[in-house]
N, C-alpha and C. Protein backbone atom coordinates (compact mmCIF):
# COMPACT_ATOMS: atom_id res chain seq x y z
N UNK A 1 96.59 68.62 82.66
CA UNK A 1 96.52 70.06 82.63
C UNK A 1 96.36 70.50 81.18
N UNK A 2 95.74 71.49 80.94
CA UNK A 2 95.42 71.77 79.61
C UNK A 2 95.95 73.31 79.06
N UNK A 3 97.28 73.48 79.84
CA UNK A 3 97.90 74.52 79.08
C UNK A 3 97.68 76.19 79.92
N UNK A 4 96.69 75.67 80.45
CA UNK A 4 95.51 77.45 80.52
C UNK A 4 96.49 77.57 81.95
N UNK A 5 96.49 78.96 82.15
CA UNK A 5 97.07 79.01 83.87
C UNK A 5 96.25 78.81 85.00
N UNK A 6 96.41 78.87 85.91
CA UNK A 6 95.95 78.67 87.14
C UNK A 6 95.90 80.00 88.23
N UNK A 7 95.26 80.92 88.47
CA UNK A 7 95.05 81.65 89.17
C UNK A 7 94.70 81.35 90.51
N UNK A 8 95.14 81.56 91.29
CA UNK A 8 95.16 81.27 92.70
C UNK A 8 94.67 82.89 93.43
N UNK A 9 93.58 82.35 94.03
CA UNK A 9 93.00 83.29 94.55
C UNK A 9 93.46 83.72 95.67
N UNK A 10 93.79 85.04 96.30
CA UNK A 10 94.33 85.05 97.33
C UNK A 10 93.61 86.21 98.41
N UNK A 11 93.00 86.06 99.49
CA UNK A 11 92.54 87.03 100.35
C UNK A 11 93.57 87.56 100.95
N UNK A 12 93.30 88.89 101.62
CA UNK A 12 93.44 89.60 102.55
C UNK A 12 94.22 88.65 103.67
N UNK A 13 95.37 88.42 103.70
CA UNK A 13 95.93 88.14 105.25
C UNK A 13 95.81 88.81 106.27
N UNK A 14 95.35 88.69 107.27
CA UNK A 14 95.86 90.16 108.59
C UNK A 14 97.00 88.88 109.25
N UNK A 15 97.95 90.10 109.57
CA UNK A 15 99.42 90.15 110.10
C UNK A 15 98.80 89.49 111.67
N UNK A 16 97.89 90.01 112.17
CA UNK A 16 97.99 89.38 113.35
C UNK A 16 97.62 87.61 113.33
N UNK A 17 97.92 87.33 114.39
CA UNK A 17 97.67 85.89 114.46
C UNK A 17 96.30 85.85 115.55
N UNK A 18 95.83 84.03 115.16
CA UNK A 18 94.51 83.76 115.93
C UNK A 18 94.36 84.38 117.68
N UNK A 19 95.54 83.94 118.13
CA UNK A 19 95.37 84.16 119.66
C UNK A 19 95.08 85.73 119.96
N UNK A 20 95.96 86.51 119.18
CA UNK A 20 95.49 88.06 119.74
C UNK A 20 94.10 88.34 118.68
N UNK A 21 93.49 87.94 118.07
CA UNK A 21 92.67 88.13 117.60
C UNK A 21 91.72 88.00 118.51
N UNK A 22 91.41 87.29 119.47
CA UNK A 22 89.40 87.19 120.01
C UNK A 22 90.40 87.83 121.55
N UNK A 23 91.11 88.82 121.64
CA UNK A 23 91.30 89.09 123.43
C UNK A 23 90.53 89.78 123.83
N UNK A 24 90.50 90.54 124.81
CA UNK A 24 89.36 91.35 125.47
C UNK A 24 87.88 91.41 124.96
N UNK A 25 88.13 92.79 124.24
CA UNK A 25 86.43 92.75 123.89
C UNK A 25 85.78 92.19 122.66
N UNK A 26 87.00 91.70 122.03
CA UNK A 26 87.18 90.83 120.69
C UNK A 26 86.43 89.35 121.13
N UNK A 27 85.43 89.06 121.16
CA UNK A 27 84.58 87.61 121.34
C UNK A 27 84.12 87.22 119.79
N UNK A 28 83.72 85.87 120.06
CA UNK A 28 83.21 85.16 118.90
C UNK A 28 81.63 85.56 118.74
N UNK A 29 81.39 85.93 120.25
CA UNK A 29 79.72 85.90 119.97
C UNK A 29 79.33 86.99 120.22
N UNK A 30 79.83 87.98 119.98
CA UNK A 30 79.13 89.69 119.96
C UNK A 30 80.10 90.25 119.07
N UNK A 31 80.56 89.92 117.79
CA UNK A 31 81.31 90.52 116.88
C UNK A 31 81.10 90.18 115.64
N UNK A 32 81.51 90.78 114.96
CA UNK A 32 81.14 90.21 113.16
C UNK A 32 81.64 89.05 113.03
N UNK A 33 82.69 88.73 113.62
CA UNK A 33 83.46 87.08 113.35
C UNK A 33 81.93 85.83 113.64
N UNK A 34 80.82 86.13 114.53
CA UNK A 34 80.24 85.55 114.68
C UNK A 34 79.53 84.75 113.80
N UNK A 35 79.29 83.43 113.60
CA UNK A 35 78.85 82.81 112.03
C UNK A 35 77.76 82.54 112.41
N UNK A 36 76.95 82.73 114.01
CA UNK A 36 75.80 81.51 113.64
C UNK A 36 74.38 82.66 113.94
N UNK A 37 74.86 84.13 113.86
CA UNK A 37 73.89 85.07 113.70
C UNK A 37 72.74 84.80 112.23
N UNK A 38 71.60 85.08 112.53
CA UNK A 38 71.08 84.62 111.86
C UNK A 38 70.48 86.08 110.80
N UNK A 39 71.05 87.26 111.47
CA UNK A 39 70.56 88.42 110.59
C UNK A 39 71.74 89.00 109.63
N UNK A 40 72.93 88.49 109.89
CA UNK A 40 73.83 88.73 109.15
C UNK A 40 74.46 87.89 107.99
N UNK A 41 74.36 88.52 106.85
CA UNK A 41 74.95 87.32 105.62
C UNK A 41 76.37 87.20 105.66
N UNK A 42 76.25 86.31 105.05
CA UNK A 42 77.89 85.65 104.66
C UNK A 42 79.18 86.47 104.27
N UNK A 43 78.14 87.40 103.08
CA UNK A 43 79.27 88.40 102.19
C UNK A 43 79.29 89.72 103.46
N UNK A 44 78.40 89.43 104.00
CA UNK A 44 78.28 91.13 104.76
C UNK A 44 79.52 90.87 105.76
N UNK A 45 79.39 89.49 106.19
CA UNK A 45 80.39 89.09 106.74
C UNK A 45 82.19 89.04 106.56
N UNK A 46 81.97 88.84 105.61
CA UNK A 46 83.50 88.71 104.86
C UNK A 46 83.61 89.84 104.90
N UNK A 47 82.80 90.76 104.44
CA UNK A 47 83.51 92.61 104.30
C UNK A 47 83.46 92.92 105.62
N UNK A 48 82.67 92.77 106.35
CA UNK A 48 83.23 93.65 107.79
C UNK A 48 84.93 92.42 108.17
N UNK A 49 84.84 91.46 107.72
CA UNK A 49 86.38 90.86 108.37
C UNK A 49 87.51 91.41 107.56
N UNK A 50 87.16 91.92 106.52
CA UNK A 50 88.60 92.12 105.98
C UNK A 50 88.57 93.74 105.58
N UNK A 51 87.23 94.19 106.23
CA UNK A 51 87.39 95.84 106.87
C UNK A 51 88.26 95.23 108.01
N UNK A 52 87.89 94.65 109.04
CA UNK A 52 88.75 94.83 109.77
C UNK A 52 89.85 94.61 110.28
N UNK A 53 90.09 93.43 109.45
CA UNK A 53 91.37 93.05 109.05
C UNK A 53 92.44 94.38 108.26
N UNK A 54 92.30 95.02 107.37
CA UNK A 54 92.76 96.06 106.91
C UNK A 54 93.19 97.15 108.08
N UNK A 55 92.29 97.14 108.81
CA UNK A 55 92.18 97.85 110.14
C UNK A 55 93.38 97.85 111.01
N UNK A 56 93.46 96.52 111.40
CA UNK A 56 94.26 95.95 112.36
C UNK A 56 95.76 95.87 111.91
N UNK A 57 95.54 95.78 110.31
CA UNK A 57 96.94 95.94 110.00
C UNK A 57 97.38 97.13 109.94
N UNK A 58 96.74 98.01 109.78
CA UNK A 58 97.22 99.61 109.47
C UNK A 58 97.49 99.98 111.39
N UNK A 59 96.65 99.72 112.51
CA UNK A 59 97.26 100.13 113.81
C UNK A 59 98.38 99.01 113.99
N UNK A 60 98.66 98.28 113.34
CA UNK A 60 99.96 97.39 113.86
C UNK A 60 101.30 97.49 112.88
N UNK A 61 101.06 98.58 111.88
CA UNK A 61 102.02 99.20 111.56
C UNK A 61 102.20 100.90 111.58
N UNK A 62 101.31 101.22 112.44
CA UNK A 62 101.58 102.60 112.45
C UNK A 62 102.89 102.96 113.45
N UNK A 63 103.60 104.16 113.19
CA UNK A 63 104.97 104.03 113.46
C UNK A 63 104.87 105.20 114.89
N UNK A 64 105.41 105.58 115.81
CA UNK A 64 104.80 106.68 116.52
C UNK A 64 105.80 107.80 116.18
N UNK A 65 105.44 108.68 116.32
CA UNK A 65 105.73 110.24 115.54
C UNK A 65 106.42 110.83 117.24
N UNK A 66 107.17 111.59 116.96
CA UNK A 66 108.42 112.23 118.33
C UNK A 66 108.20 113.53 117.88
N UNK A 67 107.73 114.65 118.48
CA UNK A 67 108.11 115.87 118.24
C UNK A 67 109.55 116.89 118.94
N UNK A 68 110.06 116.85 117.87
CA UNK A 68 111.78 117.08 118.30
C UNK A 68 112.13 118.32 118.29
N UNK A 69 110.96 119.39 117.85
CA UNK A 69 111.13 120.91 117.21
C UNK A 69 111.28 121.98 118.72
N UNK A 70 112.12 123.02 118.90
CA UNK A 70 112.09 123.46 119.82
C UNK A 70 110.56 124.55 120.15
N UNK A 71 110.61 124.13 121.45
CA UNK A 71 109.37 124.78 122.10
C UNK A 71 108.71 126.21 121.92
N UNK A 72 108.16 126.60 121.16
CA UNK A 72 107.61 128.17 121.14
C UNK A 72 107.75 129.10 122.38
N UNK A 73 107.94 128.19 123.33
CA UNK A 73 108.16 129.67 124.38
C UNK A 73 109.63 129.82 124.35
N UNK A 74 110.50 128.98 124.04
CA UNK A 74 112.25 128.85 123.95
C UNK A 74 112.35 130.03 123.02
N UNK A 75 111.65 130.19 121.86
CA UNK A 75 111.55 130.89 120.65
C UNK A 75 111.26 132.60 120.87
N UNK A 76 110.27 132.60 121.75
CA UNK A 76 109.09 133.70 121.55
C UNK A 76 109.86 134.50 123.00
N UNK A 77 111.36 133.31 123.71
CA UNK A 77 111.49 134.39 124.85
C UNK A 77 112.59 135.36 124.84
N UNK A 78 112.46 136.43 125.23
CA UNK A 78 113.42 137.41 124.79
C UNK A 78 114.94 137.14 125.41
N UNK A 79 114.34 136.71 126.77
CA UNK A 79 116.06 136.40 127.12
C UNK A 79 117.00 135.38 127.03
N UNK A 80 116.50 134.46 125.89
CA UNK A 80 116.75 133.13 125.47
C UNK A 80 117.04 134.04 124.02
N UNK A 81 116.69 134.69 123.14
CA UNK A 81 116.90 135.01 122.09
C UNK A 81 117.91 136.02 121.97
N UNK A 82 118.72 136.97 123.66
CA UNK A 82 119.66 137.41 123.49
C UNK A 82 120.78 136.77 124.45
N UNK A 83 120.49 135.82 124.35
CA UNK A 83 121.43 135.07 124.85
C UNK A 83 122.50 134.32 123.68
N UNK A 84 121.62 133.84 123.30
CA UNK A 84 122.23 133.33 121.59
C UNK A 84 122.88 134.21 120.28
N UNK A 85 122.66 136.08 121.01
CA UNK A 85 123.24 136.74 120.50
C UNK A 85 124.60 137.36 120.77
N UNK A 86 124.44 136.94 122.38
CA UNK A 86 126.00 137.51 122.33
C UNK A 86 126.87 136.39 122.61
């Protein structure tokens, strides 16, 4: 070794694993994953996988949102609003 560091290159992981990767409409041979297309390059390739890789990680951490706020008609009704007054 000659002192210098070593940079280790590192791609894009996606969180999901191989098996849920090709399910339903996810195939090898009608998707960008496909390698043996002959109109698509290599690099064009890599960017649509780790577009969609980026992808897949952002819907497999999105969190779901609860709306907890009371209802506008609870608000807007008069005999709900003097009820709470006396």
């Amino acid at each position: 070794m000659d002192g210098s560091r070593r940079v280790r290159a590192t791609s894009v992981l996606p969180r999901y694993g191989p098996p849920c990767l090709f399910k339903g409409h996810l195939s090898t041979k009608s998707n960008a994953f496909c390698t043996d297309s002959s109109s698509l390059r290599l690099s064009t390739l890599q960017l649509v996988k780790n577009h969609m890789a980026v992808h897949y990680n952002k819907i497999l951490s999105a969190k779901a949102a609860v709306d907890c706020s009371v209802p506008v008609s609870m608000q807007t009704n008069n005999e709900e609003r003097n009820s709470k007054r006396n």
